[in-house]
Protein backbone atom coordinates (compact mmCIF):
# COMPACT_ATOMS: atom_id res chain seq x y z
CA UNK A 1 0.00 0.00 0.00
CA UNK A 2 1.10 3.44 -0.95
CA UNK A 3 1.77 5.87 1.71
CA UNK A 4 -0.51 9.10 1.11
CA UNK A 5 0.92 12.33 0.15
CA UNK A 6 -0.08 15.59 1.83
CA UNK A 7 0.13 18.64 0.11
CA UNK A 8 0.92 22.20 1.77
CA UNK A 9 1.00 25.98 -0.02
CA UNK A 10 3.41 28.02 1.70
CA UNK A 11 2.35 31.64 1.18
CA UNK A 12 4.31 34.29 2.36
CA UNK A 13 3.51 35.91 5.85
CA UNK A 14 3.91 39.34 4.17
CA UNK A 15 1.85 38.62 1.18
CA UNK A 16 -1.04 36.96 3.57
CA UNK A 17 -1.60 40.16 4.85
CA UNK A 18 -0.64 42.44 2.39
CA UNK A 19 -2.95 41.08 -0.39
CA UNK A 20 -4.92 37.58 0.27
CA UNK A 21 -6.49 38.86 3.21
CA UNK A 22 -7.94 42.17 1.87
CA UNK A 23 -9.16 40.98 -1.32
CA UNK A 24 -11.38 38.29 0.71
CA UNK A 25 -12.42 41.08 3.42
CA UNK A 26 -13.33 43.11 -0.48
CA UNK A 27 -15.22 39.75 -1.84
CA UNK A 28 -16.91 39.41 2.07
CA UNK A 29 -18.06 42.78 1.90
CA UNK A 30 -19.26 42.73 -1.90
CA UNK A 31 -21.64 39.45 -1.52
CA UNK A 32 -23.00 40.86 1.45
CA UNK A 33 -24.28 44.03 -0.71
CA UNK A 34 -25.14 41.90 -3.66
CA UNK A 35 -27.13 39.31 -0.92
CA UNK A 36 -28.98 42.42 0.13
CA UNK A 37 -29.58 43.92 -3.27
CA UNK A 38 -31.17 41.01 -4.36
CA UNK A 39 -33.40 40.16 -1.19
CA UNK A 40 -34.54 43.95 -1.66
CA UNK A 41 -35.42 44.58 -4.70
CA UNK A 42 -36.48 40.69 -6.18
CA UNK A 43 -36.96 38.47 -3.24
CA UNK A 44 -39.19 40.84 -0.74
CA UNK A 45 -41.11 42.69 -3.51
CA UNK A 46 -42.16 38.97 -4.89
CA UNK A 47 -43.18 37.90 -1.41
CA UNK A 48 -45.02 40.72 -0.18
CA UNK A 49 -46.12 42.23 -3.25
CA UNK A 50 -44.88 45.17 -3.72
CA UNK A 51 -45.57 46.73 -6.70
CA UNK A 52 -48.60 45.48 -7.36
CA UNK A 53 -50.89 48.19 -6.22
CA UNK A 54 -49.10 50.28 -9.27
CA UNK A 55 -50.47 51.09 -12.73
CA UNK A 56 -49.31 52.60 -15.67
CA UNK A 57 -51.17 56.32 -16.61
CA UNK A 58 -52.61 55.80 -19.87
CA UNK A 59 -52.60 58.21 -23.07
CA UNK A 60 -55.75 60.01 -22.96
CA UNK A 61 -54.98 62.56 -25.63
CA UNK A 62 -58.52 62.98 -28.50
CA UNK A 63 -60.26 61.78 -25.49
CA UNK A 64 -63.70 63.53 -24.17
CA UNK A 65 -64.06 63.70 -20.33
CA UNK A 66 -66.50 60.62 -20.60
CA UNK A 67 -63.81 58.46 -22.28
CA UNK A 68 -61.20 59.33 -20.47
CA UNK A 69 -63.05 58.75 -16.64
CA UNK A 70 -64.08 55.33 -18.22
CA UNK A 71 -60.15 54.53 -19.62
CA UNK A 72 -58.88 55.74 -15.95
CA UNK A 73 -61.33 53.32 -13.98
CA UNK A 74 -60.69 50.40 -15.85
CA UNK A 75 -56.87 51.43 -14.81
CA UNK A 76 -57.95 51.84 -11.33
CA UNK A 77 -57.81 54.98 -11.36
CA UNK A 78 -59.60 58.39 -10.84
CA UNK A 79 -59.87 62.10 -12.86
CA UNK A 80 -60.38 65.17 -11.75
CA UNK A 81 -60.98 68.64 -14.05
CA UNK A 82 -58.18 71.00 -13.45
CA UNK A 83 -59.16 73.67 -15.45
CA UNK A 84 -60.72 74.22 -18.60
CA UNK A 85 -59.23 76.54 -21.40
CA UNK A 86 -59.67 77.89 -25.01
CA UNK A 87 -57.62 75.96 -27.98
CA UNK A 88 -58.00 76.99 -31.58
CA UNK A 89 -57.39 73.21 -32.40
CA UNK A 90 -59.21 71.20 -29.79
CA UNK A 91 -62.51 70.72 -30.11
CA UNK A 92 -64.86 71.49 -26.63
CA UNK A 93 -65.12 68.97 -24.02
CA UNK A 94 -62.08 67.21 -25.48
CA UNK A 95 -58.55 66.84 -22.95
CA UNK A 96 -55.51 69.05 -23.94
CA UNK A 97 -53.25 67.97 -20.85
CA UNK A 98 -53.23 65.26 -18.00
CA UNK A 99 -51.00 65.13 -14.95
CA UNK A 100 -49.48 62.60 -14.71
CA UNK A 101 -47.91 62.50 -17.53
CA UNK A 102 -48.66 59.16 -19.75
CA UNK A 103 -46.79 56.21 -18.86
CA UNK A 104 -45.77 56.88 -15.29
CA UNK A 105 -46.31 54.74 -12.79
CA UNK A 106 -48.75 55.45 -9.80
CA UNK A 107 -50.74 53.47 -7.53
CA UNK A 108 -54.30 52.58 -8.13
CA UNK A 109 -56.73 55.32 -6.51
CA UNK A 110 -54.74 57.90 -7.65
CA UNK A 111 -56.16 61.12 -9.50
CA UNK A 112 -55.00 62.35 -12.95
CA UNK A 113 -55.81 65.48 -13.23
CA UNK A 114 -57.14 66.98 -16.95
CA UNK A 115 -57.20 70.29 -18.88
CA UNK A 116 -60.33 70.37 -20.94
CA UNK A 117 -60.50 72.35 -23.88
CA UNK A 118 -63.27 75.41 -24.34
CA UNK A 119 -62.99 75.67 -28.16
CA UNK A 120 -62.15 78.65 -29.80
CA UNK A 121 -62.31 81.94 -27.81
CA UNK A 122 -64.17 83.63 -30.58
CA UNK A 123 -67.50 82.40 -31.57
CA UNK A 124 -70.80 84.06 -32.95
CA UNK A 125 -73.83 83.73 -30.62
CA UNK A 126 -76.50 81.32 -32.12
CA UNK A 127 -80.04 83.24 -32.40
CA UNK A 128 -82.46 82.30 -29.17
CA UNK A 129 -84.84 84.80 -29.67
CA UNK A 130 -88.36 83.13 -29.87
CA UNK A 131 -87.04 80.02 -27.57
CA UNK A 132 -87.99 78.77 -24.70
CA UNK A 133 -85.32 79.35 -21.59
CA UNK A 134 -84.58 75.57 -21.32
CA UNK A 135 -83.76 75.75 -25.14
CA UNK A 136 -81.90 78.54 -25.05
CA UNK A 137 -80.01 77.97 -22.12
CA UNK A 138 -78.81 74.38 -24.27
CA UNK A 139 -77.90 76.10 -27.19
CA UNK A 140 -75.66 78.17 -25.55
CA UNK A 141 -73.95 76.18 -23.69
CA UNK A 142 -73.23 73.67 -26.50
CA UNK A 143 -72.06 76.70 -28.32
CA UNK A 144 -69.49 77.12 -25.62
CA UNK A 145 -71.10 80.47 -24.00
CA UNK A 146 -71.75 81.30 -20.22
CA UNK A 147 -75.36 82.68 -19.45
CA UNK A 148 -74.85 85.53 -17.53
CA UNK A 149 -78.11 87.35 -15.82
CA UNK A 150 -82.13 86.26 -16.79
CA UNK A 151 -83.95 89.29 -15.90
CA UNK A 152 -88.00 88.08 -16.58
CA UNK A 153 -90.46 90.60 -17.93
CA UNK A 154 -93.99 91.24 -19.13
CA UNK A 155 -93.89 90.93 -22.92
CA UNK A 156 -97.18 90.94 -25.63
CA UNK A 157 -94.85 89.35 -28.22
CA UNK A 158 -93.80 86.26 -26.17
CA UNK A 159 -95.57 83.79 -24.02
CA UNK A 160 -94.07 83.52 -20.62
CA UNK A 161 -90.66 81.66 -19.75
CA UNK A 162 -89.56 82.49 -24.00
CA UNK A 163 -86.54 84.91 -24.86
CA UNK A 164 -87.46 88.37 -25.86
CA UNK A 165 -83.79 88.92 -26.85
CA UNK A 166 -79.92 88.15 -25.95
CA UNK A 167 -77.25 90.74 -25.12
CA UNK A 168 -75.46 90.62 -26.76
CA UNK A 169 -77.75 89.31 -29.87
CA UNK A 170 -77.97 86.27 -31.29
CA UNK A 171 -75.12 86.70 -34.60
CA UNK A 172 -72.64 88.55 -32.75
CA UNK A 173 -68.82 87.24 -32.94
CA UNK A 174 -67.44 87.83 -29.47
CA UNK A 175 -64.96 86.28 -26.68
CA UNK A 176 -66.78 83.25 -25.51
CA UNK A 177 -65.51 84.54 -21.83
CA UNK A 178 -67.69 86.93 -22.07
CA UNK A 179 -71.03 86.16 -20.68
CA UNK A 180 -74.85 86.14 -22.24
CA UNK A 181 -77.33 87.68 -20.55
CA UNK A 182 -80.99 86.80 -21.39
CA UNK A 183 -84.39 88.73 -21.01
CA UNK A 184 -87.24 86.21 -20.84
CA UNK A 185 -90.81 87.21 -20.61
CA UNK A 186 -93.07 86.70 -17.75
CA UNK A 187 -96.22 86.84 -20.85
CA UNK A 188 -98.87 89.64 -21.08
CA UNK A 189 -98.63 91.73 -18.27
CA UNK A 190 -101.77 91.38 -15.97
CA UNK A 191 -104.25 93.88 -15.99
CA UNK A 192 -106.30 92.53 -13.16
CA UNK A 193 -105.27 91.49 -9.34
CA UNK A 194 -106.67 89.30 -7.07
CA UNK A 195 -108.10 90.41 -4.00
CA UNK A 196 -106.26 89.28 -0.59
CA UNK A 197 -107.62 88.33 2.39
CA UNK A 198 -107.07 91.02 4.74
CA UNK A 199 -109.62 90.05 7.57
CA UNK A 200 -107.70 90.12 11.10
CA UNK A 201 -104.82 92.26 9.81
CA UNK A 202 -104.23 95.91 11.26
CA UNK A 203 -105.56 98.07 8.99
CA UNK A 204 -101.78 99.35 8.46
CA UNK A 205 -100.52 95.54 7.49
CA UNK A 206 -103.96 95.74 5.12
CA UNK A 207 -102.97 99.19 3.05
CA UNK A 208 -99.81 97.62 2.64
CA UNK A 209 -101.13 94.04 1.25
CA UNK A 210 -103.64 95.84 -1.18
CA UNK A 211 -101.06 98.71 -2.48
CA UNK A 212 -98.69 95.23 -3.60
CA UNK A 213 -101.34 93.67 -4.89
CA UNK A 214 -101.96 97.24 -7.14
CA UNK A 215 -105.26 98.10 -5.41
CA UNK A 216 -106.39 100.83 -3.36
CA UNK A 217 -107.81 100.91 0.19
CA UNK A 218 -111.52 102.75 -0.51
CA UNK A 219 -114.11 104.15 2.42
CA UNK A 220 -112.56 102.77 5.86
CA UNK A 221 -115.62 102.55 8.19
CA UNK A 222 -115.71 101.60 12.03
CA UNK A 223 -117.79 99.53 14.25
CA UNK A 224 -117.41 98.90 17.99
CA UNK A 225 -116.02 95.53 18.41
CA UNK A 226 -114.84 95.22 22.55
CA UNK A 227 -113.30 91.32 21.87
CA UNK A 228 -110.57 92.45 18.72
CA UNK A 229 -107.65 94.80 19.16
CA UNK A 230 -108.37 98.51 18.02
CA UNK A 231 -107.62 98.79 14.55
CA UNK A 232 -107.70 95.20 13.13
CA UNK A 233 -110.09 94.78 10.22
CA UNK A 234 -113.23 93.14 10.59
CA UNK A 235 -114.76 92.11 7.40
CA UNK A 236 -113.86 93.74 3.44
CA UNK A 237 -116.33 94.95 0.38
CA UNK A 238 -114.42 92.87 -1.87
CA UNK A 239 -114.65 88.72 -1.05
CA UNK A 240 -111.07 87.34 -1.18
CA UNK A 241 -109.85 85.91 -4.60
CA UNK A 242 -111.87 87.58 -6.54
CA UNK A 243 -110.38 89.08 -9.75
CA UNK A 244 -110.06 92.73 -10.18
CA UNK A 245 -108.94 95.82 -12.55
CA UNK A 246 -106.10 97.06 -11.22
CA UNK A 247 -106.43 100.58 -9.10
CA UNK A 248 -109.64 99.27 -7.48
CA UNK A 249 -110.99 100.20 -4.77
CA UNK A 250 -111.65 97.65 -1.80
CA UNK A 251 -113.53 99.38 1.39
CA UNK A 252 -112.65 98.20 5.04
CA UNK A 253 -114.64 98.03 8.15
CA UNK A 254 -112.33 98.24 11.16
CA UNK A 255 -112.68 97.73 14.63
CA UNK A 256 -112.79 100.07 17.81
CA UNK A 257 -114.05 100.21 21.40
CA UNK A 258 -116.03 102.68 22.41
């Protein structure tokens, strides 16, 4: 039988410490960072899911704000209006920006918030006269224009709740910023009132009532009545809701003690 052999490697004392020794301290040191690189960013995120919760912003450029709410909710995600502004190219109602920008990465729930275009600024005001205020109101608005005041009056050439006229009128090229005011008619204006019931009023409270109402208080007799407070009106020549010309006269009997 054959003796074994042993086999020894003499290094250096010098060289040992000089160079063997701090290149395995340097390859100690640089698996321990590459361990921990790895368990970071591939082991933990596979385990725990990380990254997961996060979606990519879609492109919603051409989009309305109808298509581009439904795009972001089947990303997980929500939209808000920022702001909405004239563009000479876009067409009204449709997105000129979003923030975030498209493919960046965010976590579902998150807002993207929109620009929506206005149209052009300049625009000539489509013709209402003759509508009725619901119809009016929607063809401004889909012409891009803000209605500004509604001031109602008594008209013989409309019937009531229709637009005498637009100020600025209907044909005129201005800044859509600017807004539309709108004088609708309340129809023919009345020339009778009806009478109010002014029985237990003072008779102060009941020349008041009847001057609103566009009457006139007539003959104001009195009559001795010990169980009402002086003054208060006990009965009317007129009977309540009845229809009268305007300027009438209604008499009042009113009460005293004597």
């Amino acid at each position: 039988m054959k003796a074994k052999r042993y086999y020894t490697i003499n290094i250096p004392v010098g060289t040992f410490w000089k160079v063997y020794l701090p290149l395995g301290l340097f390859f100690c040191v640089v698996g321990v960072f590459l361990a921990i690189f790895v368990v970071d960013r591939v082991v933990m995120p596979n385990l725990v899911g990380v990254g997961r919760d996060e979606v990519m912003v879609p492109d919603l450029q051409g989009l309305t704000y109808d298509q581009a709410r439904d795009r972001l909710l089947e990303q997980g995600l929500m939209v808000e209006i920022r702001s909405r502004e004239f563009h000479d190219e876009i067409a009204s109602g449709m997105l000129i920006t979003q923030s975030p920008e498209v493919g960046k990465e965010v976590k579902r729930g998150r807002r993207v918030s929109v620009t929506l275009s206005r149209g052009k600024e300049i625009a000539v005001i489509p013709e209402v006269k003759g509508l009725s205020e619901h119809h009016a109101r929607k063809e401004l608005r889909r012409g891009g224009f803000t209605i500004g005041r509604v001031i109602r009056t008594y008209s013989e050439s409309q019937p009531a709740d229709h637009v005498i006229d637009a100020d600025p009128a209907g044909g005129t090229t201005i800044s859509r910023s600017m807004n539309v005011d709108l004088r609708v008619s309340r129809g023919s204006r009345p020339t009778h009132s009806e009478v109010p019931n002014l029985v237990g009023q003072s008779l102060a409270e009941a020349r008041e009532v009847v001057e609103q109402r566009g009457l006139e208080v007539g003959r104001v007799s009195y009559q001795n009545s010990p169980s009402l407070v002086p003054g208060t009106v006990v009965s009317q020549s007129v009977s309540p809701g009845t229809e009268v010309p305007f300027e009438s006269a209604v008499d009042l009997v009113v009460s005293v003690i004597e």
